[in-house]
ModelCIF file with pLDDT and N, C-alpha, C, O atoms, coordinates in Angstrom:
data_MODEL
#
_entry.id   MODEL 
#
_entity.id                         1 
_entity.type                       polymer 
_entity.pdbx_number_of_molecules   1 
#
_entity_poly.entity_id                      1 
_entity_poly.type                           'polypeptide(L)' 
_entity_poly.nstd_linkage                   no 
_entity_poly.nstd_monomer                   no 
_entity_poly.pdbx_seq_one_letter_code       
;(UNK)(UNK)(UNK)(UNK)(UNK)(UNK)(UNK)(UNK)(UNK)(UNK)(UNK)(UNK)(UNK)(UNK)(UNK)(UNK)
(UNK)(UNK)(UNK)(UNK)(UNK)(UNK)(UNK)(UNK)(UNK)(UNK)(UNK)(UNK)(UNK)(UNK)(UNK)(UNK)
(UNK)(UNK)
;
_entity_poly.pdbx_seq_one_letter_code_can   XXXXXXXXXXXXXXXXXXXXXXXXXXXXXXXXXX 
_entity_poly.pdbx_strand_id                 A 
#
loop_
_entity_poly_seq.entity_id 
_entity_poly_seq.num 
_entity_poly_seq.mon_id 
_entity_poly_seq.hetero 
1 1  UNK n 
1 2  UNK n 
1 3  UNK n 
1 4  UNK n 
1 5  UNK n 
1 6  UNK n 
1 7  UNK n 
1 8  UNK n 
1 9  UNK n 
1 10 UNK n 
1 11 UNK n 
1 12 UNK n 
1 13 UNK n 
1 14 UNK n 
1 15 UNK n 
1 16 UNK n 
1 17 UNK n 
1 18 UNK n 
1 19 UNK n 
1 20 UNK n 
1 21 UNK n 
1 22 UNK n 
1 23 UNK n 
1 24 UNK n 
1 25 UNK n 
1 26 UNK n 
1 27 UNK n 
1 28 UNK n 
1 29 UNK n 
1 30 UNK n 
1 31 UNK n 
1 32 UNK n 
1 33 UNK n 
1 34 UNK n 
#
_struct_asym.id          A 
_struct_asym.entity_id   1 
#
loop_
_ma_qa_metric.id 
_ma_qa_metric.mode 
_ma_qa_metric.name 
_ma_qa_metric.software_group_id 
_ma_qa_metric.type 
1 global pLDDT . pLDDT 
2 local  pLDDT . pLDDT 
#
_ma_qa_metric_global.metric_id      1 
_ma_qa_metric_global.metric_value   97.56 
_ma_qa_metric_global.model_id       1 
_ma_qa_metric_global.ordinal_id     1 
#
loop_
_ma_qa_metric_local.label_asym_id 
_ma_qa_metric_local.label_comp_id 
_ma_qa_metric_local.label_seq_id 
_ma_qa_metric_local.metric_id 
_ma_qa_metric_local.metric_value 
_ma_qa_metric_local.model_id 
_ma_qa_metric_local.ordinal_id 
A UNK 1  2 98.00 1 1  
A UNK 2  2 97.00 1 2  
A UNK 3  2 97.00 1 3  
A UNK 4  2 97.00 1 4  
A UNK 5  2 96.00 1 5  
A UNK 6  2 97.00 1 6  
A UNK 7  2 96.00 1 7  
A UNK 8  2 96.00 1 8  
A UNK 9  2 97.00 1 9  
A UNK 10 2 98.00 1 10 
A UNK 11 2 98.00 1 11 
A UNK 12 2 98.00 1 12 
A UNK 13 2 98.00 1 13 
A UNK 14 2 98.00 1 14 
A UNK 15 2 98.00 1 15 
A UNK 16 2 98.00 1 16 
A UNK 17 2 98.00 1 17 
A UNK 18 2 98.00 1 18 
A UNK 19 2 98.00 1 19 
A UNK 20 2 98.00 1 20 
A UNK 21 2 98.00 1 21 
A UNK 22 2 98.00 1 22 
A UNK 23 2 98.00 1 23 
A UNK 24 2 98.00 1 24 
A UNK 25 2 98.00 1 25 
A UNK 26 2 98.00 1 26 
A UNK 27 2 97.00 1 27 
A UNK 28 2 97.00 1 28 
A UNK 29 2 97.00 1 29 
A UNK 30 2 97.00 1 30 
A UNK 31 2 98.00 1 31 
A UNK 32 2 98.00 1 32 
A UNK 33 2 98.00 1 33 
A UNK 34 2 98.00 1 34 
#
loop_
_atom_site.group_PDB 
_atom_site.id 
_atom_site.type_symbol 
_atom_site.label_atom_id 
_atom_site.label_alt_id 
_atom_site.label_comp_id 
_atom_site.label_asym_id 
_atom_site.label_entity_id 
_atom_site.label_seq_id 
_atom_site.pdbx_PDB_ins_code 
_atom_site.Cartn_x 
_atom_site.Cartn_y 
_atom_site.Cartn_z 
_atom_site.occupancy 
_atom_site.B_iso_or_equiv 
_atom_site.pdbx_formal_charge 
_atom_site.auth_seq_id 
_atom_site.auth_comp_id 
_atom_site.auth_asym_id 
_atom_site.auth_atom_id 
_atom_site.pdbx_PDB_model_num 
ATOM 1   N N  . UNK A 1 1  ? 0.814   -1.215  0.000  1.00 98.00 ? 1  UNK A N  1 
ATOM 2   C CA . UNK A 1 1  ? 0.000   0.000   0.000  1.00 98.00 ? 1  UNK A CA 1 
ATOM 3   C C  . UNK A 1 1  ? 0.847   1.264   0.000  1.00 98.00 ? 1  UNK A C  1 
ATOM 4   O O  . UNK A 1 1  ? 1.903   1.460   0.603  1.00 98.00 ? 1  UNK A O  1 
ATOM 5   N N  . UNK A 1 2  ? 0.071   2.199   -0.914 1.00 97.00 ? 2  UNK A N  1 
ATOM 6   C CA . UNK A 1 2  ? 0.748   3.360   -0.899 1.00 97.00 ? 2  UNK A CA 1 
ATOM 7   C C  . UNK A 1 2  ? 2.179   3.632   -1.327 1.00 97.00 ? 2  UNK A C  1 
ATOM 8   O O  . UNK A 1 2  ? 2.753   4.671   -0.997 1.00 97.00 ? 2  UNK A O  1 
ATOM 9   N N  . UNK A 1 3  ? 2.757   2.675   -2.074 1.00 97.00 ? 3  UNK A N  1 
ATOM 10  C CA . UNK A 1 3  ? 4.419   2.588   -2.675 1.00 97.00 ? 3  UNK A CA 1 
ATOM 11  C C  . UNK A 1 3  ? 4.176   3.148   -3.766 1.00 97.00 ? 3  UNK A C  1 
ATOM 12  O O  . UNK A 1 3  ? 2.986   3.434   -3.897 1.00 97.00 ? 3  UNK A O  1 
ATOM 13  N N  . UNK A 1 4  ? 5.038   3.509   -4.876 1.00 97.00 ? 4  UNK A N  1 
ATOM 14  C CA . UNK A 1 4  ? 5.005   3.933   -6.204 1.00 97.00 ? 4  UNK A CA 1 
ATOM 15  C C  . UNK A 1 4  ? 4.756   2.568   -7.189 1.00 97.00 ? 4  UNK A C  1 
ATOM 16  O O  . UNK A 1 4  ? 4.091   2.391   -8.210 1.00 97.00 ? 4  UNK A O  1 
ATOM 17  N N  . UNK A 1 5  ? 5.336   1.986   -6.640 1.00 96.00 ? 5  UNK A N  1 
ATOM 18  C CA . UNK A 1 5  ? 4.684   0.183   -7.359 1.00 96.00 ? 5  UNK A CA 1 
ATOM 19  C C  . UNK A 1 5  ? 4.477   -0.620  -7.045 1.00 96.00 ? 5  UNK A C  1 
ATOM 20  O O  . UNK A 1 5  ? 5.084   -1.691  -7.015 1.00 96.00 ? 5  UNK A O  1 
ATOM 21  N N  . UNK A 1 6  ? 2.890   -0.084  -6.495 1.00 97.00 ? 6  UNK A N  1 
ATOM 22  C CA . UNK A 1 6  ? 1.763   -0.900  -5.842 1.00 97.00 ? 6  UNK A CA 1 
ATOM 23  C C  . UNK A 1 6  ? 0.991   -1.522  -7.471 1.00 97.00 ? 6  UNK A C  1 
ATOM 24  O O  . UNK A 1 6  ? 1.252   -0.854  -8.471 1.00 97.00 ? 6  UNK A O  1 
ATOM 25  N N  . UNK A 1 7  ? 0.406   -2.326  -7.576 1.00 96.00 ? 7  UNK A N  1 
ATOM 26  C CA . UNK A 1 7  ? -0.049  -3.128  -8.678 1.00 96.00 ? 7  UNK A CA 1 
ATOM 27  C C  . UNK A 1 7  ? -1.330  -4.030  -8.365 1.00 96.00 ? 7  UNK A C  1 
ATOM 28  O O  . UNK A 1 7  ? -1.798  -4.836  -9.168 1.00 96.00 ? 7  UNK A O  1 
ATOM 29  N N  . UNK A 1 8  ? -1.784  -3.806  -7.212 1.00 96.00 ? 8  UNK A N  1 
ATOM 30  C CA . UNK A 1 8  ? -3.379  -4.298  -6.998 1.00 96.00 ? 8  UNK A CA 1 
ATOM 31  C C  . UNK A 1 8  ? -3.416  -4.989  -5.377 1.00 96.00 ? 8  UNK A C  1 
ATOM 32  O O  . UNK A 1 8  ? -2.435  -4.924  -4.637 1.00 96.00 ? 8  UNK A O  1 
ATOM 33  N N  . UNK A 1 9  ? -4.311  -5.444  -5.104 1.00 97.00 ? 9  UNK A N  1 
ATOM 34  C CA . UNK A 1 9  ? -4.508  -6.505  -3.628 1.00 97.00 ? 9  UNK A CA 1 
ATOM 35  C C  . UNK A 1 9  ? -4.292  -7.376  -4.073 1.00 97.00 ? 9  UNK A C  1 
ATOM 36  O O  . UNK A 1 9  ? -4.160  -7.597  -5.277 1.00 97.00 ? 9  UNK A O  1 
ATOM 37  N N  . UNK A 1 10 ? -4.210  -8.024  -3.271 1.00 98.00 ? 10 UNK A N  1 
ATOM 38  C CA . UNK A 1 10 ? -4.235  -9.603  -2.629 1.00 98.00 ? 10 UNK A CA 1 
ATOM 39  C C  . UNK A 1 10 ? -5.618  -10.278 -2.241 1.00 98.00 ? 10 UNK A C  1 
ATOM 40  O O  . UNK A 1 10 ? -6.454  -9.647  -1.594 1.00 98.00 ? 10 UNK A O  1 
ATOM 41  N N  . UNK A 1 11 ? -5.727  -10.947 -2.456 1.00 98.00 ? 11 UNK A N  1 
ATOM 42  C CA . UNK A 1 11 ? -7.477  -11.776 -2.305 1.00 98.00 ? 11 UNK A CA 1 
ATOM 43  C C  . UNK A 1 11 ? -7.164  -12.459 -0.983 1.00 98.00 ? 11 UNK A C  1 
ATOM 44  O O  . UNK A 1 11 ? -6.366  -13.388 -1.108 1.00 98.00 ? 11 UNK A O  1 
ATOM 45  N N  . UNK A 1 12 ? -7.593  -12.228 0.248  1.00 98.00 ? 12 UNK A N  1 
ATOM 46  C CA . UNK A 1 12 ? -7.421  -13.056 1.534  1.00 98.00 ? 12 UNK A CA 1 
ATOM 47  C C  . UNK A 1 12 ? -8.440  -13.447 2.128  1.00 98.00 ? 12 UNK A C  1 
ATOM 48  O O  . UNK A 1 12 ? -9.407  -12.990 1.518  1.00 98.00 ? 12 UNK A O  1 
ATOM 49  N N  . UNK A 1 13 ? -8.789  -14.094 3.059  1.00 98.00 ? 13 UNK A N  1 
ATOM 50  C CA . UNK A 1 13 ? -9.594  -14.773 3.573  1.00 98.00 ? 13 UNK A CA 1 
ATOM 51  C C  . UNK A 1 13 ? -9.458  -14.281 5.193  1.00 98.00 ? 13 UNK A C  1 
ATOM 52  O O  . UNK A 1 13 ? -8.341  -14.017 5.639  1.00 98.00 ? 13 UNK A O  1 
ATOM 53  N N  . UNK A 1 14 ? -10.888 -14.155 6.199  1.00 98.00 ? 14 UNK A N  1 
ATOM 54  C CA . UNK A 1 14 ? -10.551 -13.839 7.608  1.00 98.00 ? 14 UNK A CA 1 
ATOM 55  C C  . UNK A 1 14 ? -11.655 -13.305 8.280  1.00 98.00 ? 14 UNK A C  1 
ATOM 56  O O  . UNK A 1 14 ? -12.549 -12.691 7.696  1.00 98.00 ? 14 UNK A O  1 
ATOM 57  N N  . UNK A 1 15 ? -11.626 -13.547 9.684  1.00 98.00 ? 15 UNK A N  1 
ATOM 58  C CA . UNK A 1 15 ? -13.117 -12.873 10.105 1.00 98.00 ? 15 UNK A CA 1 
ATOM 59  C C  . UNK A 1 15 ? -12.981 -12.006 11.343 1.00 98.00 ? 15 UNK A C  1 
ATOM 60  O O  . UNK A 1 15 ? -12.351 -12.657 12.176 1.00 98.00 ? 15 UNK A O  1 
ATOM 61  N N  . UNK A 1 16 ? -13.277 -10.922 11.770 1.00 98.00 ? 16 UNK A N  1 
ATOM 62  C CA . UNK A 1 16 ? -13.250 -10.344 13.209 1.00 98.00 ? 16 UNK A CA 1 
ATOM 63  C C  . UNK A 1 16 ? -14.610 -10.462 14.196 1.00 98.00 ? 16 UNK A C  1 
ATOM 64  O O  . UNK A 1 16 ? -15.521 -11.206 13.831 1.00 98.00 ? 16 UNK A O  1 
ATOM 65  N N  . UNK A 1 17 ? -14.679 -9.997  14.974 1.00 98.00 ? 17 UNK A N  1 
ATOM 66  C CA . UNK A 1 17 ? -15.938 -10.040 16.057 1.00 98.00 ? 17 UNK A CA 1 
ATOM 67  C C  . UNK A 1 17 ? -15.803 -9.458  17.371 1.00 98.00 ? 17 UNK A C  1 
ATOM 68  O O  . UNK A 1 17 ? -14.945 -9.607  18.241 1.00 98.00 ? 17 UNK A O  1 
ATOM 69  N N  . UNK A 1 18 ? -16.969 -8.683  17.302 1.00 98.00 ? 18 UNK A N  1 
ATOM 70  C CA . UNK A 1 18 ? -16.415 -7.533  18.484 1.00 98.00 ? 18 UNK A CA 1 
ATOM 71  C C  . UNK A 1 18 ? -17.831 -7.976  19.093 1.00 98.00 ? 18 UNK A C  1 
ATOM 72  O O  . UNK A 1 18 ? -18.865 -8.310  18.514 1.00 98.00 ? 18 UNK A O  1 
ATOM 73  N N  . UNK A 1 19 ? -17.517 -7.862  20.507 1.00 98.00 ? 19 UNK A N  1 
ATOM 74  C CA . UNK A 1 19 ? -19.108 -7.929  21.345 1.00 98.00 ? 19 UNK A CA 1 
ATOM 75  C C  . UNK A 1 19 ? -18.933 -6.585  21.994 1.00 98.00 ? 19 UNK A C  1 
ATOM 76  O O  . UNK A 1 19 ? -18.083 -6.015  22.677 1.00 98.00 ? 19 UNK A O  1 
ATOM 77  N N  . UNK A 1 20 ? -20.217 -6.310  21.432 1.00 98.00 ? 20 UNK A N  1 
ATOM 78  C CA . UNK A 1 20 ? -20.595 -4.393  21.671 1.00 98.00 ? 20 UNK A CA 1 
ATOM 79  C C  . UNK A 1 20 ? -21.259 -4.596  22.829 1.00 98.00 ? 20 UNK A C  1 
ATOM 80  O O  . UNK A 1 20 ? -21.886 -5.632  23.052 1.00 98.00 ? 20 UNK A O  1 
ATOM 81  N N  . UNK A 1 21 ? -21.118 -3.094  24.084 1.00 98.00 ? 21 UNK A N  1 
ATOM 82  C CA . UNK A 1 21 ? -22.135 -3.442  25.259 1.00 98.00 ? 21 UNK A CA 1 
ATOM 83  C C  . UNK A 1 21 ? -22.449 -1.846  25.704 1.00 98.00 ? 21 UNK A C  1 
ATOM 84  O O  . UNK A 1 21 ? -21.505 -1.155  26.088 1.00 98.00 ? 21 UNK A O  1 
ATOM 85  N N  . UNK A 1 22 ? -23.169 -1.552  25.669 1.00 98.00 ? 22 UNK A N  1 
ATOM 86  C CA . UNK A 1 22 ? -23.460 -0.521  26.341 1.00 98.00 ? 22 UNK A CA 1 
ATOM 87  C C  . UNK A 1 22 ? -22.889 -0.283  27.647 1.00 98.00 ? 22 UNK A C  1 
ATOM 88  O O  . UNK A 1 22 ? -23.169 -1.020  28.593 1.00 98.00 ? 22 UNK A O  1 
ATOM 89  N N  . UNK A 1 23 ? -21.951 0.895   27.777 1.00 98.00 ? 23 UNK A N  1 
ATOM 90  C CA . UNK A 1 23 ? -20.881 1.083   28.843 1.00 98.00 ? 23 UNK A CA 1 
ATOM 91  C C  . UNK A 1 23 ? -21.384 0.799   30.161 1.00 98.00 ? 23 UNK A C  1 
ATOM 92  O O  . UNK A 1 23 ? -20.697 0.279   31.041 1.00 98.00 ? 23 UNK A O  1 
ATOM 93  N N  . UNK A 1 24 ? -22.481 1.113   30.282 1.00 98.00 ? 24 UNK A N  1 
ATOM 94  C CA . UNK A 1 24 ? -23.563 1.297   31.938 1.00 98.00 ? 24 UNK A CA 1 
ATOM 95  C C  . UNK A 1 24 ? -23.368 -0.619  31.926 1.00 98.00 ? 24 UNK A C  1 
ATOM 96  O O  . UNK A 1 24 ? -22.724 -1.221  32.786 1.00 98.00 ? 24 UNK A O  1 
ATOM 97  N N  . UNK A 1 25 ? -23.999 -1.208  30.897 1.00 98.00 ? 25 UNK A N  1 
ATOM 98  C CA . UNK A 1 25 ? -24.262 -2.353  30.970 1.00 98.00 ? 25 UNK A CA 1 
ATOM 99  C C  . UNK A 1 25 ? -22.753 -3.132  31.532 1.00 98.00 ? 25 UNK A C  1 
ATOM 100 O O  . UNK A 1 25 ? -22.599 -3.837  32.530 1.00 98.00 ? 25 UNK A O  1 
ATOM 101 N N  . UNK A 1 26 ? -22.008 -2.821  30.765 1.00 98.00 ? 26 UNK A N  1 
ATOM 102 C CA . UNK A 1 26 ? -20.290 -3.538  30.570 1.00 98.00 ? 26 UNK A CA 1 
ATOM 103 C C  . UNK A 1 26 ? -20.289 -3.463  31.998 1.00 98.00 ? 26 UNK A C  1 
ATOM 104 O O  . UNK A 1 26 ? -20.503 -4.417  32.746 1.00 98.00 ? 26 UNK A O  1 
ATOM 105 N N  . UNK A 1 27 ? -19.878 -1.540  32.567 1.00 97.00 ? 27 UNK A N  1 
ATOM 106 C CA . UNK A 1 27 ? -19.454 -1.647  34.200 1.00 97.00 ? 27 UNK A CA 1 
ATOM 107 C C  . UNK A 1 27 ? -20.439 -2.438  34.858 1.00 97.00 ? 27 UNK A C  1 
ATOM 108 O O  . UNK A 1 27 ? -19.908 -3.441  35.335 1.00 97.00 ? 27 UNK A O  1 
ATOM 109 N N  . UNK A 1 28 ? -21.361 -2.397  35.019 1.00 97.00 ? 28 UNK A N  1 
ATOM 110 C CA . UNK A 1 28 ? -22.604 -3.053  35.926 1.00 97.00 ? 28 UNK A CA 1 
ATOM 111 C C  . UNK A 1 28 ? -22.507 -4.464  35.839 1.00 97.00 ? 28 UNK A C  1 
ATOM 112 O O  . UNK A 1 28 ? -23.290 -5.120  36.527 1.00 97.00 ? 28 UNK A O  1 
ATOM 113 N N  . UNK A 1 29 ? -21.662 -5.067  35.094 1.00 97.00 ? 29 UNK A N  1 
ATOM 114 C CA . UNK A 1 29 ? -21.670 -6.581  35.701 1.00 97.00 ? 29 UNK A CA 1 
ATOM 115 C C  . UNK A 1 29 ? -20.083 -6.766  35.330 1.00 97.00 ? 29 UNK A C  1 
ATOM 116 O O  . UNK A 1 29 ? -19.678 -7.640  34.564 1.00 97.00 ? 29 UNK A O  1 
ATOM 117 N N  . UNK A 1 30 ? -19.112 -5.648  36.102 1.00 97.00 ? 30 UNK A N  1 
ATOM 118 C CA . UNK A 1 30 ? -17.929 -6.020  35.512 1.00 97.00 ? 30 UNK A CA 1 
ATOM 119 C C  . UNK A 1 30 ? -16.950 -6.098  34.612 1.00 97.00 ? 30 UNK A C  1 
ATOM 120 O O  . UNK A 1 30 ? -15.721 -6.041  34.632 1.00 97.00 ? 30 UNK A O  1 
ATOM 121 N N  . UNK A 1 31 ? -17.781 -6.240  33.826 1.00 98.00 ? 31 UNK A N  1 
ATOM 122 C CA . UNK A 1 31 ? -16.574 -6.429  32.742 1.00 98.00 ? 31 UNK A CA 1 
ATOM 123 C C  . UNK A 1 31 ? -15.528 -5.699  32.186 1.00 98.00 ? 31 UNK A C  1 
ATOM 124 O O  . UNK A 1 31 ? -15.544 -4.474  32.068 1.00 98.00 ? 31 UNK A O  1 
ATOM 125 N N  . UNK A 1 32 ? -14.427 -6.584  31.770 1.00 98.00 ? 32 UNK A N  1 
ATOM 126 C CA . UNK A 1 32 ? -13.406 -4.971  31.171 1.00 98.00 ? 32 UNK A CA 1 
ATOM 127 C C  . UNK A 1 32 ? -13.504 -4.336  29.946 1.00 98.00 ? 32 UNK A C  1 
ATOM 128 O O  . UNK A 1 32 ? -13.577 -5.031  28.932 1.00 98.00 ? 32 UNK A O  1 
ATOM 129 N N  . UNK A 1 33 ? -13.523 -2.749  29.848 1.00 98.00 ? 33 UNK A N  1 
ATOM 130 C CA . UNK A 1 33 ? -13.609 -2.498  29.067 1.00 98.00 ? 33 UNK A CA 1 
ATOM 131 C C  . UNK A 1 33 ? -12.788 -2.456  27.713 1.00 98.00 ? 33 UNK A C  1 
ATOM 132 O O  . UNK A 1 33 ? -12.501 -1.259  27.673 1.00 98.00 ? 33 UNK A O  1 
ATOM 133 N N  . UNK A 1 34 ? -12.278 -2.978  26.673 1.00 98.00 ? 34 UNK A N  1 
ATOM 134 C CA . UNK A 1 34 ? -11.300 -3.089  25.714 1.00 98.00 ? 34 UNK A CA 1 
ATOM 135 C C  . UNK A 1 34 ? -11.209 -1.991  25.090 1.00 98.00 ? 34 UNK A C  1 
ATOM 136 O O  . UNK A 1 34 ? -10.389 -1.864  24.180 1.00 98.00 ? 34 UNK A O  1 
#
């Protein structure tokens, strides 16, 4: 990315996952916040 001879992507494969919480909710039973 971003070089003078860049020439396209790469085709990759991959997954992320975030568990969303409403902050009141998160502190109120603990948890840490990331």
């Amino acid at each position: 990315p971003f070089s003078k001879d860049r020439d396209g992507f790469v085709l990759a494969e991959g997954s992320g996952a975030l568990v969303l919480e409403s902050l009141e909710a998160a502190l109120a039973r603990g948890a840490t916040i990331l």
